[in-house]
N, C-alpha and C. Protein backbone atom coordinates (compact mmCIF):
# COMPACT_ATOMS: atom_id res chain seq x y z
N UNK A 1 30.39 105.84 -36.99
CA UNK A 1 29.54 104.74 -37.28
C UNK A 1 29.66 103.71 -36.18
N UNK A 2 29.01 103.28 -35.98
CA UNK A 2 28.50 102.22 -34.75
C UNK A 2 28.71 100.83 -35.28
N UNK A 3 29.37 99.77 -34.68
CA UNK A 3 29.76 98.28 -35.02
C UNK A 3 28.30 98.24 -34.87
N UNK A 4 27.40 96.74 -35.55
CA UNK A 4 26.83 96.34 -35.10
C UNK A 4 27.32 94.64 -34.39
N UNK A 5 26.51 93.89 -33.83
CA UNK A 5 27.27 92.72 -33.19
C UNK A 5 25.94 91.54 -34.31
N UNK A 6 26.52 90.51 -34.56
CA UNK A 6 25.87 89.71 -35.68
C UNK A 6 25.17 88.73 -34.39
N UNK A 7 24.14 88.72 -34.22
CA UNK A 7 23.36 87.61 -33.21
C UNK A 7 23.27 86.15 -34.05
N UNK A 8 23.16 86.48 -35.56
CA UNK A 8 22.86 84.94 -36.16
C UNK A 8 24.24 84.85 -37.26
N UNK A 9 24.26 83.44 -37.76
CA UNK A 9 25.30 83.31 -39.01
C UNK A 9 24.06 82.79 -39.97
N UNK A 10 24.13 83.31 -41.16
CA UNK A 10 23.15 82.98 -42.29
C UNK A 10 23.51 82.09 -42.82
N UNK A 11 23.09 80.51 -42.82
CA UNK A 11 23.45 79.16 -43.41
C UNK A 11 23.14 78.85 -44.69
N UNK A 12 22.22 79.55 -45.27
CA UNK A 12 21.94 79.36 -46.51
C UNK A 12 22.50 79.27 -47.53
N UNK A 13 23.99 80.89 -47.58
CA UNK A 13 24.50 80.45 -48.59
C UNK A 13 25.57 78.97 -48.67
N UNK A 14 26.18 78.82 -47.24
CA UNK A 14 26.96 77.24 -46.77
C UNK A 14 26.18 76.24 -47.47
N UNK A 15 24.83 76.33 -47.09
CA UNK A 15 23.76 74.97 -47.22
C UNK A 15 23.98 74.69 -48.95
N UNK A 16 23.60 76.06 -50.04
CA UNK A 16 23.38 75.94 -51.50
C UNK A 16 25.43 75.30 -51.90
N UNK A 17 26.29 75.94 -51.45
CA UNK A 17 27.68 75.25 -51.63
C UNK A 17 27.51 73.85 -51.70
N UNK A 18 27.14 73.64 -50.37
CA UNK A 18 27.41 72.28 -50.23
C UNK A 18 26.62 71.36 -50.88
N UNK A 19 25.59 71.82 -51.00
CA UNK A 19 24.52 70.99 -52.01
C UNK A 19 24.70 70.88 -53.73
N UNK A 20 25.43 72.25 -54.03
CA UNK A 20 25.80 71.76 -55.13
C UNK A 20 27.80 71.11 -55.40
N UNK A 21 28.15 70.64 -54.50
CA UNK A 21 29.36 70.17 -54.39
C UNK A 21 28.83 68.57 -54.18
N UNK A 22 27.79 67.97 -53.27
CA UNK A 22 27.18 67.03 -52.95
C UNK A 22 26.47 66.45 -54.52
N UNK A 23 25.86 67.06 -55.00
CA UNK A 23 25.33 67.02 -56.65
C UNK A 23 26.33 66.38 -57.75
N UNK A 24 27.59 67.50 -57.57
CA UNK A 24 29.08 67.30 -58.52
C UNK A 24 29.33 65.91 -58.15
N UNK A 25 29.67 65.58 -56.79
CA UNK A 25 30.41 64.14 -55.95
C UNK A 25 29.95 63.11 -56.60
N UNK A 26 28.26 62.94 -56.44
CA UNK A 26 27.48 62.24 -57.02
C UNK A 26 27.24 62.18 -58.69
N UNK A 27 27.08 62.83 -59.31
CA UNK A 27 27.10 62.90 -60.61
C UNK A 27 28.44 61.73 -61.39
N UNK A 28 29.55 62.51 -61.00
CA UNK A 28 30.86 61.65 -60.66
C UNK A 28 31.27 60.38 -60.68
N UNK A 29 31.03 60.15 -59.85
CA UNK A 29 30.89 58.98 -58.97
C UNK A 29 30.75 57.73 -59.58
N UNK A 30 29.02 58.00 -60.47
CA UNK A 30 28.66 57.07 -61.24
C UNK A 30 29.81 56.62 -62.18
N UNK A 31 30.34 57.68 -62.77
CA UNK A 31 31.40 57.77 -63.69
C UNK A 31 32.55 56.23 -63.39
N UNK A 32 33.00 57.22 -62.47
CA UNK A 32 34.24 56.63 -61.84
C UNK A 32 34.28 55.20 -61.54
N UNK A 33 32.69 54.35 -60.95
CA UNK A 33 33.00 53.29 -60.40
C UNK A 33 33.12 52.21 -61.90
N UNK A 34 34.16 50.77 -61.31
CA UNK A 34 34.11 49.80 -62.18
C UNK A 34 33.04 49.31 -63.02
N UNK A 35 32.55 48.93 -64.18
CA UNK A 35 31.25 48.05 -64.78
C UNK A 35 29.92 48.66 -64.43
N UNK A 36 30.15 50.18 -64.12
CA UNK A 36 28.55 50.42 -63.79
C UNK A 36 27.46 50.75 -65.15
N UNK A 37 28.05 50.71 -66.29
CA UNK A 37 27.23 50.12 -67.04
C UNK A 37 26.79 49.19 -67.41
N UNK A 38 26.00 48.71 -67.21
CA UNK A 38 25.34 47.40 -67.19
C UNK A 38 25.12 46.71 -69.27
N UNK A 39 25.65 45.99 -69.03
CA UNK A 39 26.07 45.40 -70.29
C UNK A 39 25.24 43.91 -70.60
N UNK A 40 24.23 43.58 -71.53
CA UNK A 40 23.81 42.26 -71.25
C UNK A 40 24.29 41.38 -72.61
N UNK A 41 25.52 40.93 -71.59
CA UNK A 41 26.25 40.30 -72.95
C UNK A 41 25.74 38.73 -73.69
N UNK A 42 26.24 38.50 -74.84
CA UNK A 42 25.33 37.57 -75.54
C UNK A 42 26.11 36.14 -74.74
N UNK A 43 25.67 34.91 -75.14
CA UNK A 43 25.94 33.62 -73.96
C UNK A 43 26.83 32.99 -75.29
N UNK A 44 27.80 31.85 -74.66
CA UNK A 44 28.46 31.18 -75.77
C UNK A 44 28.67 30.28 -75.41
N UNK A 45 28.87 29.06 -76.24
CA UNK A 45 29.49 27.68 -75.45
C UNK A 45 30.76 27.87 -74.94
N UNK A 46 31.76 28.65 -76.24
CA UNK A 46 33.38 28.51 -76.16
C UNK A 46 33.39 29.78 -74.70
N UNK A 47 32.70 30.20 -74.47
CA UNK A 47 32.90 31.57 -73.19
C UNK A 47 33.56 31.05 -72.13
N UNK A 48 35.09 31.81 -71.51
CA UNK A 48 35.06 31.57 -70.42
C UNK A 48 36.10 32.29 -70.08
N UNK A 49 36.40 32.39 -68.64
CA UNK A 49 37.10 34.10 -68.14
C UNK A 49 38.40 33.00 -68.45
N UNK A 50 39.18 33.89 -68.98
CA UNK A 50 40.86 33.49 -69.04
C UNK A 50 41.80 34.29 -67.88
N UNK A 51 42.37 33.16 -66.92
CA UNK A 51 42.62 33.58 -65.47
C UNK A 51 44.28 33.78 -66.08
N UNK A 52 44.99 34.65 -65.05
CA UNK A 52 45.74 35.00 -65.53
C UNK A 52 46.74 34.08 -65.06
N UNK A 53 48.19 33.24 -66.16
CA UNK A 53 49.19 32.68 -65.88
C UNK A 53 50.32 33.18 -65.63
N UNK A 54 50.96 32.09 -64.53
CA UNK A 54 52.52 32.58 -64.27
C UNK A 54 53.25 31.26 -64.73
N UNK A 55 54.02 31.72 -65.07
CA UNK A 55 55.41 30.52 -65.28
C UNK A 55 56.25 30.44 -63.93
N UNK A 56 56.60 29.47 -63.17
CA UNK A 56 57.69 29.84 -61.86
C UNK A 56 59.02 28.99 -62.68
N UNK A 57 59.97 29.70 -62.69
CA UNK A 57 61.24 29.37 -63.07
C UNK A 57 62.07 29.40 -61.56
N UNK A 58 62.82 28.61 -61.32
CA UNK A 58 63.24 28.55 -59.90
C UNK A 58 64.68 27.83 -60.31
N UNK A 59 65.93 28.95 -59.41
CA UNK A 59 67.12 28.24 -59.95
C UNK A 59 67.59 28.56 -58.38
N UNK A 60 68.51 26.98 -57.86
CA UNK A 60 69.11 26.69 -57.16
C UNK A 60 70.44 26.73 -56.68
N UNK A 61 71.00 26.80 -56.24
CA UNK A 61 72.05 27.71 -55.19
C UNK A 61 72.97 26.30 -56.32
N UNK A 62 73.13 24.98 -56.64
CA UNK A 62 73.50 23.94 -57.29
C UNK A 62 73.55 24.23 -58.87
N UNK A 63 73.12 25.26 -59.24
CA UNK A 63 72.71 25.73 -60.48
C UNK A 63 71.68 25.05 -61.34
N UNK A 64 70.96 24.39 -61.19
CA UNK A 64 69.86 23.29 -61.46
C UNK A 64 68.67 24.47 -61.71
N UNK A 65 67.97 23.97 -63.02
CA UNK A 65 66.74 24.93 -63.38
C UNK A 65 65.39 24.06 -63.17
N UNK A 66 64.40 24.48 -62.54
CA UNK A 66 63.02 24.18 -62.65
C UNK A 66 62.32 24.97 -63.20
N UNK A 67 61.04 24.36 -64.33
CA UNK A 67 60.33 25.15 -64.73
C UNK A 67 58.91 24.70 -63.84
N UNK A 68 58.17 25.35 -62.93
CA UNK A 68 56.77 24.73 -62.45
C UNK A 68 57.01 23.15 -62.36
N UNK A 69 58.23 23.08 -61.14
CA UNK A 69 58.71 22.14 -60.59
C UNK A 69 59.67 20.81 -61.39
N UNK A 70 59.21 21.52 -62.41
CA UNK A 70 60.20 20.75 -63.14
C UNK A 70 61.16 20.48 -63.86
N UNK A 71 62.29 19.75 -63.92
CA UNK A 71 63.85 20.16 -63.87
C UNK A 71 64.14 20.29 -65.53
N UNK A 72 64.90 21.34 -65.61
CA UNK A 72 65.42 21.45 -67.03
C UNK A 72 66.18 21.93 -67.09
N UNK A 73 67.10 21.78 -68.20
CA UNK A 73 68.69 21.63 -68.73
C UNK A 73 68.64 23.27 -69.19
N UNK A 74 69.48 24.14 -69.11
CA UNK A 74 69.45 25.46 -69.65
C UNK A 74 69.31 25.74 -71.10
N UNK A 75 69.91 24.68 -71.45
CA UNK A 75 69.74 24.85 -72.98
C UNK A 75 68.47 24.86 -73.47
N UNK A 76 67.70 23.81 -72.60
CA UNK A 76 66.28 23.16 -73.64
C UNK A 76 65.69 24.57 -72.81
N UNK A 77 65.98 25.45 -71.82
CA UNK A 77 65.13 26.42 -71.12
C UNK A 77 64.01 26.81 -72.75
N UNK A 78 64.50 27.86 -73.53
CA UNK A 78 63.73 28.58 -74.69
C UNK A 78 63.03 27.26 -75.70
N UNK A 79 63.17 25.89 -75.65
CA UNK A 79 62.53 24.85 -76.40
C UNK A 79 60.85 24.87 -75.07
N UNK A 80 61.26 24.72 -73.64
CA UNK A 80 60.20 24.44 -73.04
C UNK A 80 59.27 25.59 -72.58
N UNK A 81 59.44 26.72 -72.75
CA UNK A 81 58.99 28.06 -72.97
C UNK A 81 58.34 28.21 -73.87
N UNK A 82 58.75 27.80 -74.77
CA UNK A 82 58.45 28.36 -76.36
C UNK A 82 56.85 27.39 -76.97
N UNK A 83 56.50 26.92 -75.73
CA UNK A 83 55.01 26.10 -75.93
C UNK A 83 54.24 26.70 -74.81
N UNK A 84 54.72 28.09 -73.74
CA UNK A 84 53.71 27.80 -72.87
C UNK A 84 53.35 29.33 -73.76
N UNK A 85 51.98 29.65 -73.27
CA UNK A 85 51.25 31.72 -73.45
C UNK A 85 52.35 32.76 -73.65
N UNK A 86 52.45 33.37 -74.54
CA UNK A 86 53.86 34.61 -73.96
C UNK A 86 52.71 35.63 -73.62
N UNK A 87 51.71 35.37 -73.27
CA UNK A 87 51.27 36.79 -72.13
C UNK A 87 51.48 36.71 -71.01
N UNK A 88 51.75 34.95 -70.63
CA UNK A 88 52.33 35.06 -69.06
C UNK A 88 53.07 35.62 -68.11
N UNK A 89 53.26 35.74 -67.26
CA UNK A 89 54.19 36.11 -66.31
C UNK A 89 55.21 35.45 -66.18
N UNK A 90 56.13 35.50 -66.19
CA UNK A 90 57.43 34.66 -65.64
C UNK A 90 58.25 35.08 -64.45
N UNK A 91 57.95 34.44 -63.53
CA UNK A 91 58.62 34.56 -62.41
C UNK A 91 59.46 33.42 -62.15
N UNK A 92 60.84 34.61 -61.65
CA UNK A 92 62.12 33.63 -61.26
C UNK A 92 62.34 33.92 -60.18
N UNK A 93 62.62 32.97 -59.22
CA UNK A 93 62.98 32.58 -57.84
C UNK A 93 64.38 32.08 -57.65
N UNK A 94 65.55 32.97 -57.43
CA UNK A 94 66.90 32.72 -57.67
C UNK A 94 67.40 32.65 -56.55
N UNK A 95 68.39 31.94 -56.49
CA UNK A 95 69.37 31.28 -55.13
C UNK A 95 69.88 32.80 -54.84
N UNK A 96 70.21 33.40 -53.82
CA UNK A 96 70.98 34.83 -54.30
C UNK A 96 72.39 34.22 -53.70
N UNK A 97 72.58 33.04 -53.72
CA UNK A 97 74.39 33.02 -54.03
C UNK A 97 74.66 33.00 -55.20
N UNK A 98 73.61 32.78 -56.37
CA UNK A 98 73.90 32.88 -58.00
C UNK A 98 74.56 34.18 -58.21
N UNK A 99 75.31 34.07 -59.31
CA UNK A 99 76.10 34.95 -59.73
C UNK A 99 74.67 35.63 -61.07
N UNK A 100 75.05 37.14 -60.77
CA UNK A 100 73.83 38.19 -61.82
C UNK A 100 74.13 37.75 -62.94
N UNK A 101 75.43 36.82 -63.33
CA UNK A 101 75.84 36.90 -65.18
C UNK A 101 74.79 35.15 -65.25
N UNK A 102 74.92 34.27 -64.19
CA UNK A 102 73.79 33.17 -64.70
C UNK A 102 72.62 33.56 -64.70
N UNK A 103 71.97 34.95 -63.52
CA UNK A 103 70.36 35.29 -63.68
C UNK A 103 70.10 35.78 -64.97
N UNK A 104 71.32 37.12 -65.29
CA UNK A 104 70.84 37.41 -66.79
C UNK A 104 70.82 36.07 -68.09
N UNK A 105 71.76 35.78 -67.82
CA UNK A 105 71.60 34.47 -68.89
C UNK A 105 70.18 33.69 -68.95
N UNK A 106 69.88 33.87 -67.85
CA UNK A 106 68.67 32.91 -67.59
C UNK A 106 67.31 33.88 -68.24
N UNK A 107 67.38 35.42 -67.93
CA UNK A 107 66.78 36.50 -68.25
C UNK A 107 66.40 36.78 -69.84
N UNK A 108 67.96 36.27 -70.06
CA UNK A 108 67.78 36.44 -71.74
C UNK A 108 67.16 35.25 -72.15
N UNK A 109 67.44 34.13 -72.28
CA UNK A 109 66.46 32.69 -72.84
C UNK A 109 65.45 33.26 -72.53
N UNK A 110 64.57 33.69 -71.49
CA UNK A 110 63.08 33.89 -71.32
C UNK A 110 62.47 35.46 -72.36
N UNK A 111 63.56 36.02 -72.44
CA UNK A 111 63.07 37.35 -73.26
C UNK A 111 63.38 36.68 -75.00
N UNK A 112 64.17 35.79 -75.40
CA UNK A 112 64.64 34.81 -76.47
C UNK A 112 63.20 34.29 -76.85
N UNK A 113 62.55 33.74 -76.09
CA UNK A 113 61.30 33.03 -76.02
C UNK A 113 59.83 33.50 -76.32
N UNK A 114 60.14 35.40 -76.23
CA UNK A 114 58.92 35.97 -76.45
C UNK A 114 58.31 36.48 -75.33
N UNK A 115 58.94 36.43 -74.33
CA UNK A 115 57.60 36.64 -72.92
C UNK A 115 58.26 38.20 -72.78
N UNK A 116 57.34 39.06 -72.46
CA UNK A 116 57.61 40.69 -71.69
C UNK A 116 56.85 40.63 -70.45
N UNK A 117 56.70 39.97 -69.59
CA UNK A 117 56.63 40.11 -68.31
C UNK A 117 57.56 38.77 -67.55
N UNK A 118 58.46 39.65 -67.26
CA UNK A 118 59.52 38.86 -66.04
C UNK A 118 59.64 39.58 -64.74
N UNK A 119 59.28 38.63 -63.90
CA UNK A 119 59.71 39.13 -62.76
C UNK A 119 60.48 38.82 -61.80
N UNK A 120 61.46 39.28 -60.89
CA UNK A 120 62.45 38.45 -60.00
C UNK A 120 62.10 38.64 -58.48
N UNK A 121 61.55 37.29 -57.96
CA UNK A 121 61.08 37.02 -56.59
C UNK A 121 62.25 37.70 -55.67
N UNK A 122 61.58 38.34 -54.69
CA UNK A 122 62.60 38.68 -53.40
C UNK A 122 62.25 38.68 -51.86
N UNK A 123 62.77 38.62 -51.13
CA UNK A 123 61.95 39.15 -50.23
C UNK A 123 62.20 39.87 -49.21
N UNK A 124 60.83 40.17 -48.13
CA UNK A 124 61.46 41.58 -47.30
C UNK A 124 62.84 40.67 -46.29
N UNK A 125 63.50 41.46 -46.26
CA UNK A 125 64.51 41.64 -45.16
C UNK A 125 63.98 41.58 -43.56
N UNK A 126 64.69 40.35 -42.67
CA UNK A 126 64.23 40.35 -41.68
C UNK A 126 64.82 41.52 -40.37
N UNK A 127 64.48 42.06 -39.53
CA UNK A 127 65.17 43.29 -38.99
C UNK A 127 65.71 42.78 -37.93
C-alpha cells in the first residue's frame, strides 16, 4: 500500500469544537458574573447601604487602652463595647513588647462582649 501525503488539514471539525466550547464559555458566564440579574427594587425612605464597621482597639507598649482613639480603663473595656454593632470588626493594634497573656486578656473582654470578628494588626517585616 502506498502512503498518501495530506496537501490540506480539514478545519471544520477544529472550527464546530471550538464553536461549541465558545457557546458553553458564554452561556456561563452570564451565570457567573455579580448582580446580572437585574432586580427593580421597591424605593424607601428608611433605605440605605449599611457600610461596614471596625472598632480599632489600640494598646500601648505603657499598657494604656484606646478604643477609636479613645482612652479606656480595662475594666470598663466590655461596658464600652457592649454599646457599639457586634457585627463589627474589631481590630487590635498591639505594642509587640506586650506580653500574649495582656493581648489574650484583652481578646477575651472583646469575645465577653459578643463580637466574632477580631482581628490582630501586623505588619510586613522590613528585609
Amino acid at each position: 500500500m502506498e502512503d498518501k501525503e495530506f496537501s490540506y488539514i480539514n478545519a471544520v471539525p477544529l472550527i464546530d469544537v471550538m464553536l461549541v466550547l465558545l457557546t458553553i464559555t458564554l452561556t456561563t458566564a452570564t451565570f457567573v458574573t455579580h448582580g446580572a440579574i437585574k432586580v427593580n427594587l421597591p424605593s424607601a425612605l428608611s433605605a440605605q447601604e449599611k457600610e461596614p464597621v471596625m472598632i480599632d482597639i489600640y494598646m500601648t507598649s505603657d499598657k494604656k487602652l484606646y478604643i477609636d482613639k479613645t482612652q479606656v480603663d480595662e475594666n470598663a473595656l466590655e461596658k464600652e463595647l457592649s454599646v457599639r454593632d457586634k457585627e463589627s470588626l474589631v481590630v487590635i493594634s498591639a505594642d509587640k513588647t506586650l506580653s500574649i497573656d495582656e493581648l489574650t486578656r484583652v481578646l477575651g473582654h472583646v469575645q465577653n462582649s459578643g463580637f466574632k470578628k477580631m482581628s490582630i494588626k501586623t505588619q510586613i517585616p522590613s528585609s
